[in-house]
N, C-alpha and C. Protein backbone atom coordinates (compact mmCIF):
# COMPACT_ATOMS: atom_id res chain seq x y z
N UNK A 1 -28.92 5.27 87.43
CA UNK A 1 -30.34 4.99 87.48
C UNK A 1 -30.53 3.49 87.62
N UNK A 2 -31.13 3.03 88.72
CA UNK A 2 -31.65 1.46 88.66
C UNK A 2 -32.99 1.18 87.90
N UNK A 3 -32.98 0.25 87.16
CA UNK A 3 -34.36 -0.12 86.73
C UNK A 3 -33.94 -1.54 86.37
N UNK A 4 -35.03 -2.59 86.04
CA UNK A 4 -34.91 -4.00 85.47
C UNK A 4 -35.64 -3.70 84.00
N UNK A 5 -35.15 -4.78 83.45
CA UNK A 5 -35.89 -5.37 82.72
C UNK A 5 -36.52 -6.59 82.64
N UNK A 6 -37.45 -7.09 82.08
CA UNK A 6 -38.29 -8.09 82.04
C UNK A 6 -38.76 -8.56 80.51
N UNK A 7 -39.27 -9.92 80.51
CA UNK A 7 -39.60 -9.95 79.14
C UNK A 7 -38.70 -11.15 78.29
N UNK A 8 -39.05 -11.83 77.77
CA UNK A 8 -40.40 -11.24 76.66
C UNK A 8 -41.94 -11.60 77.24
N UNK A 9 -42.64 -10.52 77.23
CA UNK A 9 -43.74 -10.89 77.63
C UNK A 9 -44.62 -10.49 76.54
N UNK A 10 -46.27 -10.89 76.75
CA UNK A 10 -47.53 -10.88 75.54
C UNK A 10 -48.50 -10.10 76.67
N UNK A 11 -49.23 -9.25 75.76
CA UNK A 11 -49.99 -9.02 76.08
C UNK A 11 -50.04 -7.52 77.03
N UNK A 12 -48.75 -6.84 76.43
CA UNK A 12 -48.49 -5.32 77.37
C UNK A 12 -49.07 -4.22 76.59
N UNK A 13 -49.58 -4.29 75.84
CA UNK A 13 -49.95 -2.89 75.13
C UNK A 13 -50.73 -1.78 75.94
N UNK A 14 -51.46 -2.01 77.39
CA UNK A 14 -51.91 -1.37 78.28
C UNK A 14 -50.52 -0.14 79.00
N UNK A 15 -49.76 -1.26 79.37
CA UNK A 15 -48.65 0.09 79.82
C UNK A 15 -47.61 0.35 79.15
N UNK A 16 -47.64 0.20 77.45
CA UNK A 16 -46.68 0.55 76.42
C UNK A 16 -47.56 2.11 76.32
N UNK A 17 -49.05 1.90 75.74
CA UNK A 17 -49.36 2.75 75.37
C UNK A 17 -49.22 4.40 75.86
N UNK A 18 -49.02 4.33 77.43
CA UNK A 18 -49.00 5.64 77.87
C UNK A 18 -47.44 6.45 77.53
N UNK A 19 -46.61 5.29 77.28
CA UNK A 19 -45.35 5.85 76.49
C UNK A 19 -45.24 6.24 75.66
N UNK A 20 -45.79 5.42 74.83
CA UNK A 20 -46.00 6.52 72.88
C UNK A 20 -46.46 7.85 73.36
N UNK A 21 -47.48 8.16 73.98
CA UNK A 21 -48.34 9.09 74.20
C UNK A 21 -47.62 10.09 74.72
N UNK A 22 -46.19 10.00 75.55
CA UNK A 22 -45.80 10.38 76.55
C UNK A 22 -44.59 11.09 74.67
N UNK A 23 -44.58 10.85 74.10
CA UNK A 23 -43.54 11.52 72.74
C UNK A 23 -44.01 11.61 71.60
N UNK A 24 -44.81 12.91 71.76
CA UNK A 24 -45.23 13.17 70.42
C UNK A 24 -44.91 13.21 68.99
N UNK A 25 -43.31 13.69 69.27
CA UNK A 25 -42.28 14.07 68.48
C UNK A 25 -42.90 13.36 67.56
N UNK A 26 -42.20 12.14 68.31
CA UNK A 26 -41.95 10.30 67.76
C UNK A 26 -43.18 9.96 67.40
N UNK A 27 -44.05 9.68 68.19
CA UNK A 27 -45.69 8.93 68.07
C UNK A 27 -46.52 10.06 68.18
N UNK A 28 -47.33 11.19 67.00
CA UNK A 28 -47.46 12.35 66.97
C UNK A 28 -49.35 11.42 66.32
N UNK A 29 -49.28 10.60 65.32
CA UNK A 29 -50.15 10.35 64.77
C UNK A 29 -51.05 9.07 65.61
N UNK A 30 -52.35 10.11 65.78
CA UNK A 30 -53.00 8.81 66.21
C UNK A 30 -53.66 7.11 65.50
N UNK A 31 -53.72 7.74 64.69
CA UNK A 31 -54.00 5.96 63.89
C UNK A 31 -52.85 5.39 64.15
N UNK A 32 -51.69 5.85 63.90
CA UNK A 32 -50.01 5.09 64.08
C UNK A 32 -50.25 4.42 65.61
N UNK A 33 -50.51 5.53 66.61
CA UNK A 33 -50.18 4.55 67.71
C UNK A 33 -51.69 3.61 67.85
N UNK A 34 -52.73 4.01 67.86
CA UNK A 34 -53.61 2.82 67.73
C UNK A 34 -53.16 1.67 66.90
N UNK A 35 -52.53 1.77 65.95
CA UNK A 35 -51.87 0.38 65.46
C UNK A 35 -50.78 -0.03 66.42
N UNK A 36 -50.00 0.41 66.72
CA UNK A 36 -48.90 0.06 67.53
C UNK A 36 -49.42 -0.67 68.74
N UNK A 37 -50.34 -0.30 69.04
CA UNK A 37 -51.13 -0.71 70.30
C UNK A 37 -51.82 -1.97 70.16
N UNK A 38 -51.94 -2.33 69.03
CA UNK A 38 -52.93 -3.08 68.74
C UNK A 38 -51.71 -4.49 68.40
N UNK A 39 -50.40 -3.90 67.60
CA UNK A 39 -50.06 -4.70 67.57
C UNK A 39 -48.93 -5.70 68.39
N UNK A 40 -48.63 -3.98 69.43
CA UNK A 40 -47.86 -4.80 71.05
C UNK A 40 -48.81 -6.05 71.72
N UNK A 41 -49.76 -5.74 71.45
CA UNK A 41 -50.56 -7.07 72.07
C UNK A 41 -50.09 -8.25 71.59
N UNK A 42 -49.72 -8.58 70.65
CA UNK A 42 -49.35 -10.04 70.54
C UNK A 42 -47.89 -10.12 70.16
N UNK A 43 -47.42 -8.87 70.29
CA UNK A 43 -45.68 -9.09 69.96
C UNK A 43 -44.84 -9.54 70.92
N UNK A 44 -43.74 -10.41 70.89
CA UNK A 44 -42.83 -10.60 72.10
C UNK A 44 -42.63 -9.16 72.58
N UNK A 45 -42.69 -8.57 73.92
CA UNK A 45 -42.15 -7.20 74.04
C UNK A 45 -41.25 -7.38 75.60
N UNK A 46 -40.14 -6.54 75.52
CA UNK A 46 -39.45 -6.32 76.62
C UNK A 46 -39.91 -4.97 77.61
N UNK A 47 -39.89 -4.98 78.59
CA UNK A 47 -40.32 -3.41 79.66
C UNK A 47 -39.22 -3.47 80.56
N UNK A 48 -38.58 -2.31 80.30
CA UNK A 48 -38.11 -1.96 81.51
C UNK A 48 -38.74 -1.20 82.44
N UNK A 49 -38.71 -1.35 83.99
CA UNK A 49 -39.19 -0.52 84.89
C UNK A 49 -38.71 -0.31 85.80
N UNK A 50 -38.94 1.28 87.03
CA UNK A 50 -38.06 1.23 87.91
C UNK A 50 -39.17 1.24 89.43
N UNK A 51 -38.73 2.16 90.39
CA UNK A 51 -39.62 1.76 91.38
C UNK A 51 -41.42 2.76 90.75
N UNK A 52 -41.36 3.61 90.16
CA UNK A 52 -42.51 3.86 89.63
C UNK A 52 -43.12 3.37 88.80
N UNK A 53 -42.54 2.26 88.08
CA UNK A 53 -43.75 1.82 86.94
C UNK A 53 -43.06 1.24 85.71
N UNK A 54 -43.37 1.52 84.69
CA UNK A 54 -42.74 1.11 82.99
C UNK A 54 -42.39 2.32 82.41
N UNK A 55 -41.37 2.42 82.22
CA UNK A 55 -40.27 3.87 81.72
C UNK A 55 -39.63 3.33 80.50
N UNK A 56 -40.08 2.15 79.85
CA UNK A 56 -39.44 1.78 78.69
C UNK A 56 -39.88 0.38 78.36
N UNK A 57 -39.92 0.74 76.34
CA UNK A 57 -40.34 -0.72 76.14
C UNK A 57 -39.78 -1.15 74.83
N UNK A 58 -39.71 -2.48 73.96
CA UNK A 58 -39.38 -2.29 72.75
C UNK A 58 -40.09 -3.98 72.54
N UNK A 59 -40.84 -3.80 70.85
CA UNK A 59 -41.67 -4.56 70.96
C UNK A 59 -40.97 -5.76 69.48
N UNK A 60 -41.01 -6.94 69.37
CA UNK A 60 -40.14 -7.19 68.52
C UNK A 60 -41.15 -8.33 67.21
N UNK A 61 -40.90 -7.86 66.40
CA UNK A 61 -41.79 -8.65 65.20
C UNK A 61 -40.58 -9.89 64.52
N UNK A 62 -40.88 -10.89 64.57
CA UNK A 62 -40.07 -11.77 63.63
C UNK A 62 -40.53 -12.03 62.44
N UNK A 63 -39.75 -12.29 61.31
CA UNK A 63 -40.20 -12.19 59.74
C UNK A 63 -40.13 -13.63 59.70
N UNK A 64 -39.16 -14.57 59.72
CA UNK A 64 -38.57 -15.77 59.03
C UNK A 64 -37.85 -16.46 60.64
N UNK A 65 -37.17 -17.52 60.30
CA UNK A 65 -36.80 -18.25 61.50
C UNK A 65 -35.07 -17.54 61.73
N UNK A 66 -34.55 -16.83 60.57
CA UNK A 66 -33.37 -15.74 60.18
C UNK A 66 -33.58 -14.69 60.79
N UNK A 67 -34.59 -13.40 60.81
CA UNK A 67 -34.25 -12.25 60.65
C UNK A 67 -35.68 -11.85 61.14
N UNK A 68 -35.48 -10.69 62.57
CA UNK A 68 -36.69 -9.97 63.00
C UNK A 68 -36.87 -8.57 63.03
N UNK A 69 -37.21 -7.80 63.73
CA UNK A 69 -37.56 -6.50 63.65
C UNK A 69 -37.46 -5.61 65.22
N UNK A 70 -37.26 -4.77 65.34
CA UNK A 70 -37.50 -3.95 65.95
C UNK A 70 -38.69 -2.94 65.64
N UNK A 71 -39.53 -3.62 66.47
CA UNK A 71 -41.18 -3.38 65.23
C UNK A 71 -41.46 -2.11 66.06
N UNK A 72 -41.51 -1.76 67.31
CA UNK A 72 -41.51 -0.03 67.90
C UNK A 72 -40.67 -0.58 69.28
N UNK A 73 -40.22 1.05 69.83
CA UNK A 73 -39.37 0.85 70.55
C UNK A 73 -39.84 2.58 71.44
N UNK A 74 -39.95 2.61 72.67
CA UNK A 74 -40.13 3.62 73.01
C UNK A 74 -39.77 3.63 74.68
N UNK A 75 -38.85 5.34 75.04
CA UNK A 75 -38.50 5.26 76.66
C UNK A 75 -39.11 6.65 77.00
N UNK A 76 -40.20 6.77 78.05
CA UNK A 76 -40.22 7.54 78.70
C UNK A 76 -39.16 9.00 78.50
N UNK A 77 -39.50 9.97 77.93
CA UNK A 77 -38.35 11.08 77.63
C UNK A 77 -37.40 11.53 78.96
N UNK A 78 -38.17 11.69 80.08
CA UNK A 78 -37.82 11.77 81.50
C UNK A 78 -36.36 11.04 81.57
N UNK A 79 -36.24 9.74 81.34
CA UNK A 79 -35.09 9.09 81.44
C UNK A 79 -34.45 8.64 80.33
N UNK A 80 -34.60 9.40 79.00
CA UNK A 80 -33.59 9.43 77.84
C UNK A 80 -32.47 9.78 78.27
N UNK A 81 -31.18 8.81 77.49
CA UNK A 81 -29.63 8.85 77.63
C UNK A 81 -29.22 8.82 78.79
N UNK A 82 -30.16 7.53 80.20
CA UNK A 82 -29.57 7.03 81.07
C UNK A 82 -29.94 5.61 80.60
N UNK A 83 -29.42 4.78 79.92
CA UNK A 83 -28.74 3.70 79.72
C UNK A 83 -30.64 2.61 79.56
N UNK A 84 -31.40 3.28 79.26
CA UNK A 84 -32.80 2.59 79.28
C UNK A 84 -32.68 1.41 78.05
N UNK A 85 -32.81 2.40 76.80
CA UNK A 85 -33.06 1.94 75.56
C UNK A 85 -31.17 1.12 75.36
N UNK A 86 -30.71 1.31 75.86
CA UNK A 86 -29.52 0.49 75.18
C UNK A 86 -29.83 -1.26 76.31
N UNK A 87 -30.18 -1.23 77.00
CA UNK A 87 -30.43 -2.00 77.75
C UNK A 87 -31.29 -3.32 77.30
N UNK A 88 -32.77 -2.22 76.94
CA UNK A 88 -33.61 -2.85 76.23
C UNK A 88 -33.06 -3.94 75.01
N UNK A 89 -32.39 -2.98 74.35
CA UNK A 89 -31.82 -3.42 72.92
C UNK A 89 -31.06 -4.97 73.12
N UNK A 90 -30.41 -4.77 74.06
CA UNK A 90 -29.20 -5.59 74.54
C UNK A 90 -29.79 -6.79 74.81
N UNK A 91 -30.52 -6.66 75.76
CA UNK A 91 -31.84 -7.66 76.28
C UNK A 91 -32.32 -8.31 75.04
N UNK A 92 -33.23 -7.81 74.29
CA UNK A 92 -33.85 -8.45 72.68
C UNK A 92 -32.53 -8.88 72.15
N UNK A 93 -31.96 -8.83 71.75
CA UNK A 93 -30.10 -9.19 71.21
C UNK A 93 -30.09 -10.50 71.15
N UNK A 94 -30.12 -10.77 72.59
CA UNK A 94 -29.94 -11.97 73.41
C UNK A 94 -30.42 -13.34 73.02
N UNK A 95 -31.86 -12.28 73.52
CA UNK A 95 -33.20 -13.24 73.30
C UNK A 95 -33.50 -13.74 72.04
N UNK A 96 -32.96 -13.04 70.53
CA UNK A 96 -33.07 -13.34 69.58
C UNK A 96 -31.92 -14.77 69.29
N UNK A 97 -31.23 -14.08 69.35
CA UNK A 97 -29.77 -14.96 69.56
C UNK A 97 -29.94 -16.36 69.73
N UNK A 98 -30.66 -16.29 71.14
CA UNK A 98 -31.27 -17.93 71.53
C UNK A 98 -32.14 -18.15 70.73
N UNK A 99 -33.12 -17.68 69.82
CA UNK A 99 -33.86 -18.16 69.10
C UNK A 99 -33.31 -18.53 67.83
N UNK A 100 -32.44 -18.14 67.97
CA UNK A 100 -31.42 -18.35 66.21
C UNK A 100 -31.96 -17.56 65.00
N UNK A 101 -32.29 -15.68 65.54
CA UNK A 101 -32.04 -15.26 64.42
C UNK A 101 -30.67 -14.74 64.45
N UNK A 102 -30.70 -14.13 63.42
CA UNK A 102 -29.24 -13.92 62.84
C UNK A 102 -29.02 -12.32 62.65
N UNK A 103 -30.03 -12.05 62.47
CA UNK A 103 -30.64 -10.26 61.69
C UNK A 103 -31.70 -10.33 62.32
N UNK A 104 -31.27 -8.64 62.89
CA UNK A 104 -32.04 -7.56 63.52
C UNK A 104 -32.02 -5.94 62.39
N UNK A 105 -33.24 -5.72 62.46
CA UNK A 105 -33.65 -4.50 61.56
C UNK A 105 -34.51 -3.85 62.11
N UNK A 106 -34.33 -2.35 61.80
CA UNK A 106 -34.92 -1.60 62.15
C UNK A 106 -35.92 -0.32 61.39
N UNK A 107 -36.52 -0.09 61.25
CA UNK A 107 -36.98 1.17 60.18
C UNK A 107 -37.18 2.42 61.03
N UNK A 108 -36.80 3.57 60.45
CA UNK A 108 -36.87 4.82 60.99
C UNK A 108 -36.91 5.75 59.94
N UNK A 109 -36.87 7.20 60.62
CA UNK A 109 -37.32 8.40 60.15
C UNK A 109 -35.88 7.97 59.21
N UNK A 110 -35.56 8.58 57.56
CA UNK A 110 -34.62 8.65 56.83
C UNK A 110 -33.99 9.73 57.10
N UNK A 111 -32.50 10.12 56.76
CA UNK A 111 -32.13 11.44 57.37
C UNK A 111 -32.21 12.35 56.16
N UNK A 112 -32.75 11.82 54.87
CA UNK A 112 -33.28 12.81 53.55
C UNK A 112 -34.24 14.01 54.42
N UNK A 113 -35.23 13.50 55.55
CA UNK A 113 -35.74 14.18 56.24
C UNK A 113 -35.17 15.76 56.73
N UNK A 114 -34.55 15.37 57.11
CA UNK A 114 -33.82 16.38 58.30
C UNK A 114 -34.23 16.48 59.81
N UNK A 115 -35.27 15.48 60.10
CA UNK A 115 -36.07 15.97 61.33
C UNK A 115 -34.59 15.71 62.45
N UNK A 116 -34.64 16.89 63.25
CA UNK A 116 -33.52 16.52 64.48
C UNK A 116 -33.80 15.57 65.47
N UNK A 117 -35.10 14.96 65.96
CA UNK A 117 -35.05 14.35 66.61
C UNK A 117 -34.62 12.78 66.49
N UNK A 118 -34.95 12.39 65.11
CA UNK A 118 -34.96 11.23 64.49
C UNK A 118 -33.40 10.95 64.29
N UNK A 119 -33.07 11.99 64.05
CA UNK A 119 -31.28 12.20 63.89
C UNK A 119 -30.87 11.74 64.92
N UNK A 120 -31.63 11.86 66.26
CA UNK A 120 -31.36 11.67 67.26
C UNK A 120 -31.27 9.86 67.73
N UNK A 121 -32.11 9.91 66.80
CA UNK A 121 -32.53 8.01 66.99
C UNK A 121 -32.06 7.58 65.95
N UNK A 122 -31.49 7.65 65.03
CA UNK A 122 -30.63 7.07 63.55
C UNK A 122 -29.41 7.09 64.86
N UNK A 123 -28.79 8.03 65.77
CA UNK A 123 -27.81 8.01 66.09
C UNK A 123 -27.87 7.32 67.24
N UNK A 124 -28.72 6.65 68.40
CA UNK A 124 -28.98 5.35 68.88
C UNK A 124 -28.65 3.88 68.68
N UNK A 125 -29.49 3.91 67.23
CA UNK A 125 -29.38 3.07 66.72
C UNK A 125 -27.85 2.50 66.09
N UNK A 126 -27.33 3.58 66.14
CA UNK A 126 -26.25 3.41 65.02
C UNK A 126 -24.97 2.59 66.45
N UNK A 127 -25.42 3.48 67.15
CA UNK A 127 -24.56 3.09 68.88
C UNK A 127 -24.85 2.21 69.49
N UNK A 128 -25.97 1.25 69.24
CA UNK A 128 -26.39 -0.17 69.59
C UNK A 128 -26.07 -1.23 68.64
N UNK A 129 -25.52 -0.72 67.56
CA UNK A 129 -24.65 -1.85 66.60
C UNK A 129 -25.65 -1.93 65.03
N UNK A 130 -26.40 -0.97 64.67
CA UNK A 130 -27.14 -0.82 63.78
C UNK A 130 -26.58 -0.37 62.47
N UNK A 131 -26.74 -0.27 61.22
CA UNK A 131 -26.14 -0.13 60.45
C UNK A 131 -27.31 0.53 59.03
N UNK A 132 -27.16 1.52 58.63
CA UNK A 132 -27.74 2.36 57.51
C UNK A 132 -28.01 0.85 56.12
N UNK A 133 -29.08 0.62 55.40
CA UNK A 133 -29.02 -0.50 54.59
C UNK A 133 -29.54 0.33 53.44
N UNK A 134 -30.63 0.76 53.60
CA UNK A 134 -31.35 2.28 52.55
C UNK A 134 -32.23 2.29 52.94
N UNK A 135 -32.56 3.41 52.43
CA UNK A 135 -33.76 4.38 52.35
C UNK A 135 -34.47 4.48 51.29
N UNK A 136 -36.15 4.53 51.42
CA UNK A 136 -37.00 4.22 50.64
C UNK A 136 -37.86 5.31 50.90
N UNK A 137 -38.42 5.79 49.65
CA UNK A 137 -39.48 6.58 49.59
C UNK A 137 -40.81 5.83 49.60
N UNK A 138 -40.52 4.44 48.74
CA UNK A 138 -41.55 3.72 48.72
C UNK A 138 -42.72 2.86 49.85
N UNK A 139 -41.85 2.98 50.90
CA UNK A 139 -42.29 2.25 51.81
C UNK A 139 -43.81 2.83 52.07
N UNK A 140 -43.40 3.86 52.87
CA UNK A 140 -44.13 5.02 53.42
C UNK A 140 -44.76 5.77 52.98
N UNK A 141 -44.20 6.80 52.44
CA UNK A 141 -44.27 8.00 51.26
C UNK A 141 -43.27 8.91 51.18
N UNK A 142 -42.64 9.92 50.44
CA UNK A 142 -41.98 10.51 50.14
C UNK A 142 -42.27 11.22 50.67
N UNK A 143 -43.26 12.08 51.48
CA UNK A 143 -42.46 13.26 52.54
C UNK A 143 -42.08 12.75 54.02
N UNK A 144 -42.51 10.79 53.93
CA UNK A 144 -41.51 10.50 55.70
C UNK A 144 -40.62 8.93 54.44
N UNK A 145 -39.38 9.14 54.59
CA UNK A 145 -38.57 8.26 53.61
C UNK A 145 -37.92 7.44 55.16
N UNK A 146 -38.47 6.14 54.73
CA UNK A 146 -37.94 5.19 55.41
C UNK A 146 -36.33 4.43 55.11
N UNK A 147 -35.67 4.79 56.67
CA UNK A 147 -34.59 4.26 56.75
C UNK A 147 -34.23 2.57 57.02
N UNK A 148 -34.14 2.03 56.16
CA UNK A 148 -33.85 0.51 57.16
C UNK A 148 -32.37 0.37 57.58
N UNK A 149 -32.20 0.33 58.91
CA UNK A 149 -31.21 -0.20 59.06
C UNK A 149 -30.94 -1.49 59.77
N UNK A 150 -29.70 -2.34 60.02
CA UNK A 150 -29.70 -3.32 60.27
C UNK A 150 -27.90 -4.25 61.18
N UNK A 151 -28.31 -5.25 61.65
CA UNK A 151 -27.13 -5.45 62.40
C UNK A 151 -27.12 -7.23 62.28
N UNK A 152 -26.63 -7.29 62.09
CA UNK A 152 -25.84 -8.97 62.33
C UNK A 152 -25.91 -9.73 63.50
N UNK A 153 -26.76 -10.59 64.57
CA UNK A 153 -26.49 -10.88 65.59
C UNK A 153 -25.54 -11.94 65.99
């Protein structure tokens, strides 16, 4: 599959949004993605795209001048597990790198859950160099237990 990436750019939450929308699984709640939306607007975000359009994005929050976030991250389902989202990842890596953080983190579904799809993305993550740190009931709430995980850049 050919596609580029681009980025970091401001100000994409127009063609992020039809992606959340596009995975319910994942982005099921609408207040969630109206926030998400609201807050890709001012986040550094990366897009990949191919000759149709934006098939992938991941939007990145920094905490400290150390350590940022993988604040949402979403690919078009159509082209899941052809090399989109590892790309993306790779790309932000980089870009952090030059900025001199050090730590990249992520939060996700906990696997106390059981949901399979999320299993699906704990196991992404885990294959882009991510690492299990814990899980919190507190974050969130106790029937969605947040996973943080995290990687060393």
């Amino acid at each position: 599959m050919s596609f580029n990436i681009e980025g970091p750019c401001l100000g994409k939450a127009a063609v992020c949004e039809p992606i959340l929308r596009s995975l319910p699984a994942w982005f099921g709640i609408e207040e969630a993605i109206v926030h998400y939306v609201g807050e890709i607007e001012h986040l550094p975000t990366f897009l990949a795209g191919d000759s149709d359009g934006i098939i992938g994005f991941v939007s990145l929050k920094q905490h400290n001048p150390f350590s940022a976030e993988v604040y949402v991250m979403a690919v078009r389902p159509e082209v899941h597990r052809q090399g989109v989202g590892r790309a993306l990842i790779e790309r932000a890596q980089e870009w952090l790198r030059g900025q001199g953080v050090e730590y990249l983190q992520v939060k996700t579904l906990g696997p106390s859950h059981g949901d399979a799809g999320y299993a699906k993305t704990r196991a992404f993550y885990t294959a882009v160099g991510f690492r299990p740190l814990e899980e919190l009931t507190e974050l969130w709430d106790e029937r969605n237990p947040c996973l943080i995980m995290v990687q060393r850049l």
